[in-house]
N, C-alpha and C. Protein backbone atom coordinates (compact mmCIF):
# COMPACT_ATOMS: atom_id res chain seq x y z
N UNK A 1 -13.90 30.06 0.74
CA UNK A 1 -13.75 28.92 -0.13
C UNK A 1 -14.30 29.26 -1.51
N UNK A 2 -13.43 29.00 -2.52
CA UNK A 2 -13.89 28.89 -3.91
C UNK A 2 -15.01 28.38 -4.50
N UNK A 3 -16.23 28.65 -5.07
CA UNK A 3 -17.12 27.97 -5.63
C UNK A 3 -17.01 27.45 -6.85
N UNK A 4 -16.96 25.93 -6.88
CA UNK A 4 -16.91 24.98 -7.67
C UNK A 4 -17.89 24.99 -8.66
N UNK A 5 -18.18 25.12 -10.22
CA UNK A 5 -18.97 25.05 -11.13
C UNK A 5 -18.35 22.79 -11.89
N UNK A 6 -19.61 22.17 -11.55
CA UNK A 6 -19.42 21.28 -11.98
C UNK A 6 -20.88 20.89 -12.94
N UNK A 7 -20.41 20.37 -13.38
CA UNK A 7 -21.56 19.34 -14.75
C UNK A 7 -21.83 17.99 -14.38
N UNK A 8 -22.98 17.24 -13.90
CA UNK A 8 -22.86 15.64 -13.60
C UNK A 8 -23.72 15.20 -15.00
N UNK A 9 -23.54 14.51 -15.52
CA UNK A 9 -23.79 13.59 -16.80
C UNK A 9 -24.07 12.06 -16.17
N UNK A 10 -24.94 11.96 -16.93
CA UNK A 10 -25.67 10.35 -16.97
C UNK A 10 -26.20 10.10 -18.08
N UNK A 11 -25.23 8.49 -18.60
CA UNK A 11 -25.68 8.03 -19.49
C UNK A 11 -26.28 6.36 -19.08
N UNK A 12 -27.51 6.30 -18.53
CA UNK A 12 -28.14 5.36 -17.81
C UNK A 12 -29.32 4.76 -18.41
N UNK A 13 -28.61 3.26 -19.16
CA UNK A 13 -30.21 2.85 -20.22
C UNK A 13 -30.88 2.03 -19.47
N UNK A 14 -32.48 2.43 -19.40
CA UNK A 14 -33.27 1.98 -18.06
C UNK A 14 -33.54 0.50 -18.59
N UNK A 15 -33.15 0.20 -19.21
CA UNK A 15 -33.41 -1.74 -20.10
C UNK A 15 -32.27 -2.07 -18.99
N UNK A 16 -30.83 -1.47 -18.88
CA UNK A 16 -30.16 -2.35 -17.82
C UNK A 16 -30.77 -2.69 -16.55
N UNK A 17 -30.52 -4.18 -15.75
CA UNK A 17 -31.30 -3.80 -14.47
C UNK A 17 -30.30 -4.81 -13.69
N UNK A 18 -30.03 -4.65 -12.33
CA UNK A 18 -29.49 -6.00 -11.56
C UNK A 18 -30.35 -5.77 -10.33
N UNK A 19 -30.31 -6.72 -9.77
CA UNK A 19 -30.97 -7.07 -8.54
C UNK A 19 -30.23 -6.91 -7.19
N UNK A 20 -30.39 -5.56 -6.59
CA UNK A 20 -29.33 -5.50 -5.37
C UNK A 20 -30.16 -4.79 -4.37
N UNK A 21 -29.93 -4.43 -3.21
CA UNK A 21 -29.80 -3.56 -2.34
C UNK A 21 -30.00 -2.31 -2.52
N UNK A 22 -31.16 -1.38 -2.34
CA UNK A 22 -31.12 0.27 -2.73
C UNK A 22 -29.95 0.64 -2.16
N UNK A 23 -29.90 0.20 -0.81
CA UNK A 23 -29.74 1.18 -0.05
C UNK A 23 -27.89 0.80 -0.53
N UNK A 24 -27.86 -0.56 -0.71
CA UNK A 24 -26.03 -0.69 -0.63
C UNK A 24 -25.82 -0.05 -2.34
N UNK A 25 -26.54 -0.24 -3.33
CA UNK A 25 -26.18 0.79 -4.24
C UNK A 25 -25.88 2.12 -4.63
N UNK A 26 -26.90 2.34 -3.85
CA UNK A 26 -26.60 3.62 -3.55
C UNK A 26 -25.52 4.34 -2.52
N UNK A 27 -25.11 3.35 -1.54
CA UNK A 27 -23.68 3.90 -0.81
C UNK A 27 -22.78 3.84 -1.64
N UNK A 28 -22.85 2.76 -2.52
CA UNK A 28 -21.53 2.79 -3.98
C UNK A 28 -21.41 4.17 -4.71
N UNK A 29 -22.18 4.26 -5.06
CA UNK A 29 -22.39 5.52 -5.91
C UNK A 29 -22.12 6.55 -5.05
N UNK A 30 -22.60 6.74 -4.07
CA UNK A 30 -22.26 8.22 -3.01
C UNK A 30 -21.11 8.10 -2.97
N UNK A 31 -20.19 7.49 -2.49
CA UNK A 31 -18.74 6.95 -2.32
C UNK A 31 -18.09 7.47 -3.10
N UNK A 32 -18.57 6.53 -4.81
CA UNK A 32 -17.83 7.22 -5.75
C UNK A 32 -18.02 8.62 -6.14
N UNK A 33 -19.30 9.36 -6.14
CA UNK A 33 -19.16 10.33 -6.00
C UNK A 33 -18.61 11.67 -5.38
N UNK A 34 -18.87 11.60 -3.97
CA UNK A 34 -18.20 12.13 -3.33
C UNK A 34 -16.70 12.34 -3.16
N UNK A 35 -16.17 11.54 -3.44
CA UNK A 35 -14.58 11.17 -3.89
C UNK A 35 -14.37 12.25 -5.25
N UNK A 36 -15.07 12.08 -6.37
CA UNK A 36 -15.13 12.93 -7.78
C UNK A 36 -15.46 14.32 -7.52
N UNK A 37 -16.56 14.95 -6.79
CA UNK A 37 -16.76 16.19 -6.24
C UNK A 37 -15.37 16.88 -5.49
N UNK A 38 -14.60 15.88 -4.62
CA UNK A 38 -13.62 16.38 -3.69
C UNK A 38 -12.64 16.67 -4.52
N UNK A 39 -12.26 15.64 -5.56
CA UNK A 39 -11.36 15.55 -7.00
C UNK A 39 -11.31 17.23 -7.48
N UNK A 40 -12.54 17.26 -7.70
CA UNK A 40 -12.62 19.02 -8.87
C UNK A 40 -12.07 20.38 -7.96
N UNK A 41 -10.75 21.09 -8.32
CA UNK A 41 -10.50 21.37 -8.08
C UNK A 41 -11.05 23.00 -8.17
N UNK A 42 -11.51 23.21 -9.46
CA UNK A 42 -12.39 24.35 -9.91
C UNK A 42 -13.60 23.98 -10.88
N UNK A 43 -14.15 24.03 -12.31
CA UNK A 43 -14.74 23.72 -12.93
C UNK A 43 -14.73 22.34 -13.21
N UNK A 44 -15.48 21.35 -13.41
CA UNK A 44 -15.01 20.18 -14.23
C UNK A 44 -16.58 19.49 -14.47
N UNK A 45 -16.47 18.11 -14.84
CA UNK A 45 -17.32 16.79 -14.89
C UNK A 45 -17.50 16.11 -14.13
N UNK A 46 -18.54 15.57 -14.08
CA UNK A 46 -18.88 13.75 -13.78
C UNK A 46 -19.59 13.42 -14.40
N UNK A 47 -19.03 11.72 -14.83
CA UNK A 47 -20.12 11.18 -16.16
C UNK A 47 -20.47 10.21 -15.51
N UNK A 48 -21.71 9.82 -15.15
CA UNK A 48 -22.03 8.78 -14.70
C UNK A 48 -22.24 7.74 -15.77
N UNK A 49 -22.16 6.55 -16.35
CA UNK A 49 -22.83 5.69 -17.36
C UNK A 49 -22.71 4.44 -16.92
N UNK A 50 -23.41 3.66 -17.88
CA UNK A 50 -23.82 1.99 -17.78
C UNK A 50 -24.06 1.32 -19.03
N UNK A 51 -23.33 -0.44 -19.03
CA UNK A 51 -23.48 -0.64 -20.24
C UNK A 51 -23.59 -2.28 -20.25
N UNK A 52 -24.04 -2.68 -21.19
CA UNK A 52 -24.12 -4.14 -20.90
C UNK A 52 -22.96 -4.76 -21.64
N UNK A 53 -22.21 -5.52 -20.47
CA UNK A 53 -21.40 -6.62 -21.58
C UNK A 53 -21.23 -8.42 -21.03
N UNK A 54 -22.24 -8.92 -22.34
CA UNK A 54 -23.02 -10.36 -21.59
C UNK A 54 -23.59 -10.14 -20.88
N UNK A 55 -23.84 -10.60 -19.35
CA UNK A 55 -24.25 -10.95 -18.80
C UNK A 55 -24.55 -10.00 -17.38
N UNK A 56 -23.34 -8.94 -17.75
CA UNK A 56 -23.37 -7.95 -16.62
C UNK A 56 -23.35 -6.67 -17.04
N UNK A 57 -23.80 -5.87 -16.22
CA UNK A 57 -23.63 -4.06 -16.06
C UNK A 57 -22.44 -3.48 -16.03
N UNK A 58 -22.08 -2.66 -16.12
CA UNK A 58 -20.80 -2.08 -15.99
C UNK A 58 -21.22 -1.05 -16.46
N UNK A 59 -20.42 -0.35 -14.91
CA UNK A 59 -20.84 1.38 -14.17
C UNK A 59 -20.05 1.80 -13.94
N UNK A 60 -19.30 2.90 -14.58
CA UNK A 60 -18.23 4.05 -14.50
C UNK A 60 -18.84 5.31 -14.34
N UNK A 61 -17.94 5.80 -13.19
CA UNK A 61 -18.04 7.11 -12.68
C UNK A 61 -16.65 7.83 -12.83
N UNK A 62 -16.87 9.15 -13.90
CA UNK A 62 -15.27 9.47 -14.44
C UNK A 62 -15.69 11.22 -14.14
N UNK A 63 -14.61 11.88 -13.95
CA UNK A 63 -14.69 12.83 -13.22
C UNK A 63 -13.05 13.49 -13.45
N UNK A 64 -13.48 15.24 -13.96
CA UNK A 64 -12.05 15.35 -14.76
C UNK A 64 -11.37 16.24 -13.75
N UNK A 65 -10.93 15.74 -12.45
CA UNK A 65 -10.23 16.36 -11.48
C UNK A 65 -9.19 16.50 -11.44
N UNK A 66 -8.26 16.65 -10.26
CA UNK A 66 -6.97 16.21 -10.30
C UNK A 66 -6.22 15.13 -10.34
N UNK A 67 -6.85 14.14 -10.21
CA UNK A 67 -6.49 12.63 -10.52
C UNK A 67 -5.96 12.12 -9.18
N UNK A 68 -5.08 10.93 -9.18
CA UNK A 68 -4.24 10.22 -8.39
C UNK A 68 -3.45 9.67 -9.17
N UNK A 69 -2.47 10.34 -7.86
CA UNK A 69 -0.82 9.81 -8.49
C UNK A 69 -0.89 8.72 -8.46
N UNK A 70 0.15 7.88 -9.37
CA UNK A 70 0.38 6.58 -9.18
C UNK A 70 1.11 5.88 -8.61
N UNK A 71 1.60 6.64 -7.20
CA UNK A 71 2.17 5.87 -5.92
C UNK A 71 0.76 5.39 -5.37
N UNK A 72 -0.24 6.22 -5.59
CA UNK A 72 -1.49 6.01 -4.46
C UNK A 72 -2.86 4.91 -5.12
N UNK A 73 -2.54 4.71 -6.24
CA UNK A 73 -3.34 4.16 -6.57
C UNK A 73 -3.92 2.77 -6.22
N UNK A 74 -2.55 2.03 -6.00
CA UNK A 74 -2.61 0.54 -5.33
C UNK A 74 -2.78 0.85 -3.80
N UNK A 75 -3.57 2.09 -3.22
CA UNK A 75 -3.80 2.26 -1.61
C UNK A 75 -5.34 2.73 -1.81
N UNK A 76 -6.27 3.05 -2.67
CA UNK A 76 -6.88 3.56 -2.87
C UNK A 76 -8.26 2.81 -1.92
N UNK A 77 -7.88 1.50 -2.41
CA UNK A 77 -8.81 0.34 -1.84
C UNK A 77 -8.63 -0.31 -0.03
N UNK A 78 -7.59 0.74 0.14
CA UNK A 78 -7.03 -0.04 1.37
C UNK A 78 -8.12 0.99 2.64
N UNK A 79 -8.15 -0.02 3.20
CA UNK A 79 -9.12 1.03 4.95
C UNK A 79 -8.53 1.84 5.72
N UNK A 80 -8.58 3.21 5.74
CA UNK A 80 -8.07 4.78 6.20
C UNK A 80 -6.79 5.00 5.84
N UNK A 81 -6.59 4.78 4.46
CA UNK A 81 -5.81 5.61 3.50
C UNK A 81 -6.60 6.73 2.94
N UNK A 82 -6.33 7.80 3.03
CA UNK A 82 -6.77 8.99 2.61
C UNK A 82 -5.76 10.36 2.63
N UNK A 83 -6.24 10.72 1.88
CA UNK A 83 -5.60 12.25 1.08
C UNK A 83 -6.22 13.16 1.70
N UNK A 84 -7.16 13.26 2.35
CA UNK A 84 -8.08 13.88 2.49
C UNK A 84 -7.80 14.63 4.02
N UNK A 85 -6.53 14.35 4.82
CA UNK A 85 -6.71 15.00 6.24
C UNK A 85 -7.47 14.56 6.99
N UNK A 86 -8.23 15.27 7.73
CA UNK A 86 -8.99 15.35 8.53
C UNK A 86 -10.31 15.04 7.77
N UNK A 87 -10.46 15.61 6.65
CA UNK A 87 -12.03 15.24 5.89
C UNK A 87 -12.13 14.53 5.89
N UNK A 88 -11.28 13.23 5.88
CA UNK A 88 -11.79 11.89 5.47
C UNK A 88 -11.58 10.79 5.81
N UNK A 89 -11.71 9.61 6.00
CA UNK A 89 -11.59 8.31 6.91
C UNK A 89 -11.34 7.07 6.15
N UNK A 90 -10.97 7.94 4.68
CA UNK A 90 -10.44 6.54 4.06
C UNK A 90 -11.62 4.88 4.03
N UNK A 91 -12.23 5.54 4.13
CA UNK A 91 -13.57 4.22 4.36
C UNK A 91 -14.26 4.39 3.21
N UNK A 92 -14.60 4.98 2.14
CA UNK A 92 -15.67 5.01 1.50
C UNK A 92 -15.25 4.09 0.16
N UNK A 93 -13.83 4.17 0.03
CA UNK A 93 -13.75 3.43 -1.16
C UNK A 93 -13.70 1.64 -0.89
N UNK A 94 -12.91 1.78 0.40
CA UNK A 94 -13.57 0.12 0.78
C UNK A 94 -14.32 -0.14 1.05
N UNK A 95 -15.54 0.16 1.43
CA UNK A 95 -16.71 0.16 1.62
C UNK A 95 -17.45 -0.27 0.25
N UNK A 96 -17.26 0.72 -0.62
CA UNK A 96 -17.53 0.47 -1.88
C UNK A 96 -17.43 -0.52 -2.56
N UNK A 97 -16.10 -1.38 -2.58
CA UNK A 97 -14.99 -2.14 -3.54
C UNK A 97 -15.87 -3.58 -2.77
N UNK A 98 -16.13 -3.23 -1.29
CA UNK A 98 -16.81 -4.84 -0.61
C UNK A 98 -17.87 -4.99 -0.91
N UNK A 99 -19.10 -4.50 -1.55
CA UNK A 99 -20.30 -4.80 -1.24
C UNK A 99 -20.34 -4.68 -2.81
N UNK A 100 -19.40 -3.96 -3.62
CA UNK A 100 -19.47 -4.66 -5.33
C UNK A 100 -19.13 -5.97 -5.20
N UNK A 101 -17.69 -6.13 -4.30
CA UNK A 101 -17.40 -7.72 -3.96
C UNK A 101 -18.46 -8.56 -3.72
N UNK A 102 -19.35 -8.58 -2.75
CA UNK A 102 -20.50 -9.09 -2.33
C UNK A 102 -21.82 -9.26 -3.12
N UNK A 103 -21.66 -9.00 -4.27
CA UNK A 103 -22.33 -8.96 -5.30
C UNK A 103 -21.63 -9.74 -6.62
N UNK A 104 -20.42 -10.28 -6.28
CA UNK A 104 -19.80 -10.97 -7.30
C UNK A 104 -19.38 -10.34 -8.45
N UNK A 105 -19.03 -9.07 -8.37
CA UNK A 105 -18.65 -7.57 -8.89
C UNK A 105 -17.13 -7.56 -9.01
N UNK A 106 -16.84 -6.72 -9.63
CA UNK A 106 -15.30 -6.43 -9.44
C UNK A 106 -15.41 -4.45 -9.05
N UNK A 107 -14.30 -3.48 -8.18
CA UNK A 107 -14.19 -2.11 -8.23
C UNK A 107 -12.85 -2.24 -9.21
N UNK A 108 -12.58 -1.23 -10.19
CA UNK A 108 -11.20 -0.63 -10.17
C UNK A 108 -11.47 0.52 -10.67
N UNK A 109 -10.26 1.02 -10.53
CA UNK A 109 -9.72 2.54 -11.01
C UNK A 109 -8.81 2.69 -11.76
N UNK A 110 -9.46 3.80 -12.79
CA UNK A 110 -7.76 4.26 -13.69
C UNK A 110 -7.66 6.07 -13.29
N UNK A 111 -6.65 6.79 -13.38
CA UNK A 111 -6.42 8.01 -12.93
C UNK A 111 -5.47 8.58 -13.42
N UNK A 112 -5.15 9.36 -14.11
CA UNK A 112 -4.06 10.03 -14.75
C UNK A 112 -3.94 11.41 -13.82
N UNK A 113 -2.83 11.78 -13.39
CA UNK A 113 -2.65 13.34 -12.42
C UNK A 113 -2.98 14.49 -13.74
N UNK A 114 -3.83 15.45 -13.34
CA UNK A 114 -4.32 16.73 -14.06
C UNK A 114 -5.35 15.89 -15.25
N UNK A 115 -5.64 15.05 -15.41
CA UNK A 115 -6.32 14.73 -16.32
C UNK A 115 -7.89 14.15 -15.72
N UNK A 116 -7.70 13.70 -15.15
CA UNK A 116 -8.97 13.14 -13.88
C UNK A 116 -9.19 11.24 -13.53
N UNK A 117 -9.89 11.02 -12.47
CA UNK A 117 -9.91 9.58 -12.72
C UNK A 117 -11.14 8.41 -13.02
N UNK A 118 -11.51 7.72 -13.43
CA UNK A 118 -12.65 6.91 -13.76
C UNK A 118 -12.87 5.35 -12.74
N UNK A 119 -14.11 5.46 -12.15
CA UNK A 119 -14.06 4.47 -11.30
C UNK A 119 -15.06 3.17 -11.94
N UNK A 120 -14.37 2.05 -12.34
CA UNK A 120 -15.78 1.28 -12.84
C UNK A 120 -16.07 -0.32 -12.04
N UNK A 121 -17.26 -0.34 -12.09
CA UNK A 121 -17.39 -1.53 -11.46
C UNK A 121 -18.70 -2.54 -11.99
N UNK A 122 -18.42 -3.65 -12.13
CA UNK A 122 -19.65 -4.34 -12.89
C UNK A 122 -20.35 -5.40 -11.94
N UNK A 123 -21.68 -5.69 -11.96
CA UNK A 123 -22.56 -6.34 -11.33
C UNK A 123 -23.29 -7.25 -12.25
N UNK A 124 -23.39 -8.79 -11.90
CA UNK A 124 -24.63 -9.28 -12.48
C UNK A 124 -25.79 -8.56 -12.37
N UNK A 125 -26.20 -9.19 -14.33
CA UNK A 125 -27.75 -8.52 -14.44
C UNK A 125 -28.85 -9.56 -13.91
C-alpha cells in the first residue's frame, strides 16, 4: 500500500464554545474525518475550522481528495450507503448528520470530483 503524505489544519478560535457531549462531538468529527483521510488518494489536506455566525458555530471539515460524484451525494446521509466495500458500513455519516440533528444543528456537504469535498455543520453556542 502507498503511503499517504497528508497536512491536517485547524483554524479553531477557543472564544467559540457550545455545550454538547465530548464524547458525541467527538464521534462527529472522527466520522468526518475518517471519511477525508479515506478521500486522499496520495498527498493532500484537511482543514478543520470554526466560525461564529449569530448565534451559532459553524464547523467545516474540507479535505482535497477525490471528491463525490454527484449521483452520490443525495445518498451520502443515507444508512449503509457506502463506496467503501467491505471497509465500510455506511454508518458514520448518519450517525454524524443525527446527533448534529439532536443538537438542533444542521450536516451538509459540497464535493466537486478531483477537487475534494467540505463537510459543514453548525451547533448552538
Amino acid at each position: 500500500r502507498r503511503q499517504r503524505q497528508m497536512c491536517i489544519r485547524d483554524s479553531l478560535p477557543p472564544s467559540l464554545t457550545v455545550t454538547v457531549n465530548r464524547t458525541r462531538i467527538e464521534q462527529i468529527l472522527v466520522n468526518l474525518l475518517v471519511n477525508a483521510v479515506d478521500a486522499m488518494t496520495s498527498a493532500g489536506s484537511i482543514t478543520i475550522s470554526a466560525s461564529e455566525r449569530g448565534e451559532r458555530v459553524v464547523c467545516t471539515v474540507t479535505d482535497t481528495g477525490v471528491g463525490i460524484p454527484p449521483e452520490n451525494l443525495d445518498k451520502v446521509f443515507e444508512p449503509f450507503f457506502s463506496t467503501k466495500a467491505e471497509a465500510g458500513t455506511g454508518l458514520g455519516l448518519p450517525v454524524a448528520r443525527e446527533i448534529v440533528q439532536s443538537y438542533g444543528g444542521k450536516l451538509t456537504v459540497e464535493s466537486m470530483v478531483n477537487r475534494g469535498t467540505t463537510f459543514t455543520f453548525d451547533l448552538p453556542m
